[in-house]
N, C-alpha and C. Protein backbone atom coordinates (compact mmCIF):
# COMPACT_ATOMS: atom_id res chain seq x y z
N UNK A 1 12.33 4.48 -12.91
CA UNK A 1 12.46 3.04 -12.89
C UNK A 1 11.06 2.44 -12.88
N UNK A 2 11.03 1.64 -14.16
CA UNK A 2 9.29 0.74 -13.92
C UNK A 2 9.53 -0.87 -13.56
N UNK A 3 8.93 -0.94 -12.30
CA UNK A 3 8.88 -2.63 -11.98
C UNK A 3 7.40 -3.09 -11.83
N UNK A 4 7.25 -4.32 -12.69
CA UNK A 4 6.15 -4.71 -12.63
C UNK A 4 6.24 -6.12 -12.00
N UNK A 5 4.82 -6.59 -11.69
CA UNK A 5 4.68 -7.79 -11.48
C UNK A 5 5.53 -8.69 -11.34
N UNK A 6 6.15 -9.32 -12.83
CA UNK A 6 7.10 -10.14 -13.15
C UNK A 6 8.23 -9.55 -12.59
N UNK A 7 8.60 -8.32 -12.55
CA UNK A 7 9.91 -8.25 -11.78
C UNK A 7 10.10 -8.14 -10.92
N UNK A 8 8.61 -7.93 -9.83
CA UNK A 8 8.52 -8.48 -8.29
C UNK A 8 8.66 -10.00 -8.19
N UNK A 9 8.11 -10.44 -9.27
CA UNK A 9 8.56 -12.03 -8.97
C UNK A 9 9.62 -12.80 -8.69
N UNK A 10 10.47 -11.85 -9.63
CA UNK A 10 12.27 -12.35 -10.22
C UNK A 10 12.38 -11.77 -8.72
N UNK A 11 12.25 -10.82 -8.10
CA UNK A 11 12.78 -10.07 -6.82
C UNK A 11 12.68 -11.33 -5.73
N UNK A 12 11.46 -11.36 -5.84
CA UNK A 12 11.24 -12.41 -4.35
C UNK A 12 11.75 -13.95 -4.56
N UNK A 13 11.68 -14.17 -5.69
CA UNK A 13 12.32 -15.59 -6.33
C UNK A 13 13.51 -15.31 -5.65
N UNK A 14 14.49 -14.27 -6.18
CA UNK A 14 15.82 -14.39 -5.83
C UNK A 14 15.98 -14.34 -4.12
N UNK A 15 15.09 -13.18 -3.37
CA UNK A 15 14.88 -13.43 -1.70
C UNK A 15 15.67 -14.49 -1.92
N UNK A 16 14.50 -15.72 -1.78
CA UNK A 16 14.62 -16.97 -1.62
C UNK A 16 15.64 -17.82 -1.35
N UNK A 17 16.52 -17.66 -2.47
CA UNK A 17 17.97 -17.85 -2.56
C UNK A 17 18.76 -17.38 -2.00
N UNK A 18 18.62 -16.81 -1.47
CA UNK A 18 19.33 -16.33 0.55
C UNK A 18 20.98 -15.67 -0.53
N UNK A 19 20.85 -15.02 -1.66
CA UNK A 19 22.25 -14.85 -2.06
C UNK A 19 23.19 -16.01 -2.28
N UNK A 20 22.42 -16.73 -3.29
CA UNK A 20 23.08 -17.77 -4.22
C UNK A 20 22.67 -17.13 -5.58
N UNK A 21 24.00 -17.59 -6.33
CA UNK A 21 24.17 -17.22 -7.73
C UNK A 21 23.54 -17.87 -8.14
N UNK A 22 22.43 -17.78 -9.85
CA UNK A 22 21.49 -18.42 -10.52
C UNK A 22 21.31 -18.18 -12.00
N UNK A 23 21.30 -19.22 -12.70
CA UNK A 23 21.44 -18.29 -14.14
C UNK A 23 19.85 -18.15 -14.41
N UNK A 24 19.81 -17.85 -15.79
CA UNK A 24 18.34 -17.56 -16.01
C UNK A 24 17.58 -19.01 -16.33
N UNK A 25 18.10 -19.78 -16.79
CA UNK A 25 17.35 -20.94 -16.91
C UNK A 25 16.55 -21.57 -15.92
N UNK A 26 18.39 -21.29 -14.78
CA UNK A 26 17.47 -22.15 -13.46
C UNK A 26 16.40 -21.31 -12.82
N UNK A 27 16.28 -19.56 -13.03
CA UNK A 27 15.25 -19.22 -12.70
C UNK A 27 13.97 -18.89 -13.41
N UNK A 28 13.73 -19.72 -14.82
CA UNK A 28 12.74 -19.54 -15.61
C UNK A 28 11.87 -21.06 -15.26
N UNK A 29 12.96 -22.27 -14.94
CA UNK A 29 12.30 -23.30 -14.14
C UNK A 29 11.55 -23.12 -13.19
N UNK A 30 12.10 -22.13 -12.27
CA UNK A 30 11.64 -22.46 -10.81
C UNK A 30 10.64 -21.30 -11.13
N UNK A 31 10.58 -20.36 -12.25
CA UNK A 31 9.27 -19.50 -11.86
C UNK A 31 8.06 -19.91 -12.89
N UNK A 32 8.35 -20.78 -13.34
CA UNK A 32 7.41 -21.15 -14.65
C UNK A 32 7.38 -22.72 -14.84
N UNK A 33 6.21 -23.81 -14.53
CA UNK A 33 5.89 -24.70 -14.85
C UNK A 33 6.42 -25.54 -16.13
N UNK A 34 7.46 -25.94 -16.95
CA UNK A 34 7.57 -25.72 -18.34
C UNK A 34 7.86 -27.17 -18.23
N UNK A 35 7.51 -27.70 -19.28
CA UNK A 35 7.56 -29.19 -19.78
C UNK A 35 8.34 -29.07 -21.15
N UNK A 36 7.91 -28.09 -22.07
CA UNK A 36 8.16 -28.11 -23.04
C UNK A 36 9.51 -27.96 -23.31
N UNK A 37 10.76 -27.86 -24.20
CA UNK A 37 11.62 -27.56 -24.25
C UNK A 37 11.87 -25.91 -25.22
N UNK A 38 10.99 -25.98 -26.08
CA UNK A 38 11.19 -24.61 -27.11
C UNK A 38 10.11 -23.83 -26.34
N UNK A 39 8.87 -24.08 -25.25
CA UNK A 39 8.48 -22.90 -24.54
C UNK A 39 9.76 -22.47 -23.42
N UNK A 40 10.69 -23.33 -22.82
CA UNK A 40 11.48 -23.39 -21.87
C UNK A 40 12.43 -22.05 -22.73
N UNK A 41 12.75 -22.06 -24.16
CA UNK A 41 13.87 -21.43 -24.59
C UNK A 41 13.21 -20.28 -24.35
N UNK A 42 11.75 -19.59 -24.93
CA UNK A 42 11.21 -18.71 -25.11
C UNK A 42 10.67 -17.67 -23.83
N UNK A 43 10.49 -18.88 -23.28
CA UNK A 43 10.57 -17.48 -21.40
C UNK A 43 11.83 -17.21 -20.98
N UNK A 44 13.41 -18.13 -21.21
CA UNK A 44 14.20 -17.96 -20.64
C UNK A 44 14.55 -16.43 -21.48
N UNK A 45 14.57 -16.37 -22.88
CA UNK A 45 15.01 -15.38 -23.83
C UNK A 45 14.21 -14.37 -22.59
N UNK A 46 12.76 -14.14 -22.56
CA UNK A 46 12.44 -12.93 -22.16
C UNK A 46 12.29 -12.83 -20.69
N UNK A 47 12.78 -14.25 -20.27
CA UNK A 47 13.09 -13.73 -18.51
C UNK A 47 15.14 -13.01 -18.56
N UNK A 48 15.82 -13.23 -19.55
CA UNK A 48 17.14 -12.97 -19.61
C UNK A 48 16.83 -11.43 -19.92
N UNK A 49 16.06 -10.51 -20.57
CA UNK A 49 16.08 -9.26 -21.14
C UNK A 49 14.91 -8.88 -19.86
N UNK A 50 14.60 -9.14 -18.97
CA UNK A 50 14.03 -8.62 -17.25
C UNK A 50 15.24 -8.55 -16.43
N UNK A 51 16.00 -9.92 -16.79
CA UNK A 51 17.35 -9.78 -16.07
C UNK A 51 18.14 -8.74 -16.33
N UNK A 52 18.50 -8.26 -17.42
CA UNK A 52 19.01 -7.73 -17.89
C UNK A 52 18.54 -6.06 -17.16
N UNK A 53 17.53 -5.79 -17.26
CA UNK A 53 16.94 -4.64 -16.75
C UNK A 53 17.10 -4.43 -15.26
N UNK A 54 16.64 -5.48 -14.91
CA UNK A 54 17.43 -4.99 -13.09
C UNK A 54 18.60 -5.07 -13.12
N UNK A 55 19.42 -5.77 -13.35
CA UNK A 55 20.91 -5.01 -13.85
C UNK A 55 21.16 -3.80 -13.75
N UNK A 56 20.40 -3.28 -14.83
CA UNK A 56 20.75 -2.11 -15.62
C UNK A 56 20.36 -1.03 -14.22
N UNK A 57 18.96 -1.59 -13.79
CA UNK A 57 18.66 -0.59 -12.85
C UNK A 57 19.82 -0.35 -11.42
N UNK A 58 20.64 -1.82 -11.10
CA UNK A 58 21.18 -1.29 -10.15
C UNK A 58 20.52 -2.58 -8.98
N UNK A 59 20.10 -3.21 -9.18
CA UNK A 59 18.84 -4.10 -8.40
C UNK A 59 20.10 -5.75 -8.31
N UNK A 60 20.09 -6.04 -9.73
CA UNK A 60 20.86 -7.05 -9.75
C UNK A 60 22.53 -7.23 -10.18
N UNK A 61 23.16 -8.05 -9.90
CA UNK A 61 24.57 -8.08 -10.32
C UNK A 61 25.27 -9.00 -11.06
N UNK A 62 25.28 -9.00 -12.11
CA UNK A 62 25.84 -10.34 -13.47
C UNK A 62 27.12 -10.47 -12.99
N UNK A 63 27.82 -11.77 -12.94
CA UNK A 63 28.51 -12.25 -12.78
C UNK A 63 29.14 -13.79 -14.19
N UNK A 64 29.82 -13.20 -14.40
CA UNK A 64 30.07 -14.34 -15.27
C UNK A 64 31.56 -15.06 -15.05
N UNK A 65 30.75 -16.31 -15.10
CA UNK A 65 31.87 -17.30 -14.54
C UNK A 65 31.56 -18.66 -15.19
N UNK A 66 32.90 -19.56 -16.13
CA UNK A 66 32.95 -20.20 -17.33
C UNK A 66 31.86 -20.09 -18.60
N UNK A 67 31.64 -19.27 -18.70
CA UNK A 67 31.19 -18.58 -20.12
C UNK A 67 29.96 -18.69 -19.60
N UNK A 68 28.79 -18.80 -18.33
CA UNK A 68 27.90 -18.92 -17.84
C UNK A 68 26.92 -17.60 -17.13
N UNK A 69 26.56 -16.91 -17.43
CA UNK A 69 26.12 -15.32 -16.99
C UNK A 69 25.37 -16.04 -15.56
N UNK A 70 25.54 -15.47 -14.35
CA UNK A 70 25.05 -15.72 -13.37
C UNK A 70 23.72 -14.42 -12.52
N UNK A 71 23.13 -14.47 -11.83
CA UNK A 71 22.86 -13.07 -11.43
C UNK A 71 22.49 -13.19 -9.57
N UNK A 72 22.71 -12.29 -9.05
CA UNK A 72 22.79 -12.60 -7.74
C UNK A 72 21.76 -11.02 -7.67
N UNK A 73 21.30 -10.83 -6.48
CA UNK A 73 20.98 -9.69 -5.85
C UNK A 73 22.20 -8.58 -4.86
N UNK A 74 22.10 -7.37 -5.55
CA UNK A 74 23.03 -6.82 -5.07
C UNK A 74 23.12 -6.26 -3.99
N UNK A 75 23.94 -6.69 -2.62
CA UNK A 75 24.09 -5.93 -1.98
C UNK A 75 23.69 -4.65 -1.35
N UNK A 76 22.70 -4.30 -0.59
CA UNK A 76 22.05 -3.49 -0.24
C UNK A 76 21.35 -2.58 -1.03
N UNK A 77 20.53 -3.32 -2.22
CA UNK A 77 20.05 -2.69 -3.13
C UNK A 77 18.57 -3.11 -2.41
N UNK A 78 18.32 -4.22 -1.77
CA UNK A 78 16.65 -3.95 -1.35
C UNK A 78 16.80 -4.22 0.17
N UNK A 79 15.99 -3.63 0.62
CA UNK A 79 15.31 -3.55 1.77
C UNK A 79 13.82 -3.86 2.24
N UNK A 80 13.73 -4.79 3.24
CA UNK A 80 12.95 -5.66 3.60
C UNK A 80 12.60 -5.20 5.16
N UNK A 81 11.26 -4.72 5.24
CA UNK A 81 10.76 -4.08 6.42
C UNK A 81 9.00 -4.94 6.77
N UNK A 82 9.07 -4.93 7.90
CA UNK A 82 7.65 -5.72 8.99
C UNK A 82 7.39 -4.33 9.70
N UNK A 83 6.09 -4.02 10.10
CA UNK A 83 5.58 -3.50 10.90
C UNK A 83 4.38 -3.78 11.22
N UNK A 84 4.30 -4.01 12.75
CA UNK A 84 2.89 -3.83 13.30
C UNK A 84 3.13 -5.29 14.00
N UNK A 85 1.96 -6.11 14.52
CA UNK A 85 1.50 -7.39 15.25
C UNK A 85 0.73 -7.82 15.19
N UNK A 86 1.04 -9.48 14.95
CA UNK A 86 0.25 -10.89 14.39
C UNK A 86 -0.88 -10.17 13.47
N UNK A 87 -1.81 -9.82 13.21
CA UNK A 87 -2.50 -9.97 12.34
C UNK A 87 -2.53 -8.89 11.37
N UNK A 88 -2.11 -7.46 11.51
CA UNK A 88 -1.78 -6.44 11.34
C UNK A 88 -0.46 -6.16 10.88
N UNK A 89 0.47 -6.91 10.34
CA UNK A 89 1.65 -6.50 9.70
C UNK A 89 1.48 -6.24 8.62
N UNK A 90 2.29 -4.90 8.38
CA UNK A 90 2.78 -4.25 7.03
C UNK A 90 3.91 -5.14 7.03
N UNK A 91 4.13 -5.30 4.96
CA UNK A 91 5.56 -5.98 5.02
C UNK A 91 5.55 -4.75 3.64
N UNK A 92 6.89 -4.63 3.33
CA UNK A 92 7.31 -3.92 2.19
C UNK A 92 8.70 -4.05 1.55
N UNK A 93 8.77 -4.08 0.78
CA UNK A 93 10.45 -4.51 -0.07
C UNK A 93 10.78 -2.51 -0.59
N UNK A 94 12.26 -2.14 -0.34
CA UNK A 94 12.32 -0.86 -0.55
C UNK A 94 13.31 -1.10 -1.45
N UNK A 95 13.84 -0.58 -2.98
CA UNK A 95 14.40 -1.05 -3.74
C UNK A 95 15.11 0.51 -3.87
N UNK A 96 16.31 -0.02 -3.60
CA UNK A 96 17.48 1.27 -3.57
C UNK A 96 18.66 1.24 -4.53
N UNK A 97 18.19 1.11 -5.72
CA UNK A 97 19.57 0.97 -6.66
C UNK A 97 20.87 1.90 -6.41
């Protein structure tokens, strides 16, 4: 399994969403500045084929509901660990497809 950057992003983006459903649009908004409307189409295309890949890996879970592809984080697929005190914490995300 290869995760890069951008798909730590999509990871912690989704955190965020405490497990609310999101399609890709609304998360190509919230991870990308976009004014434009045809740059808006062109990250969503290649933030939808990242989506698509944690999927595949086991990470995320498509849901489709009124012809709308949704994606949520699945269910004990990551793990979220702290160690140590105040200035000295390790944090780490453990990704268990």
């Amino acid at each position: 399994m290869k995760i890069d950057k951008i798909d730590l992003k999509i990871i912690i983006n989704m955190l965020y969403l405490e497990g609310k459903e999101v399609t890709s649009t609304q998360l190509t908004k919230k991870l990308f500045n976009i004014s434009d409307r045809k740059d808006l189409q062109n990250k969503d295309a290649n933030l939808r084929k990242r989506l698509m890949k944690l999927t595949k890996y086991g990470i995320l879970e498509k849901i489709n509901n009124n012809n709308k592809n949704y994606y949520i984080i699945k269910p004990n697929a990551i793990f979220i660990g702290f160690k140590g005190k105040e200035e000295n914490i390790i944090f780490w995300i453990d990704v268990k497809p």
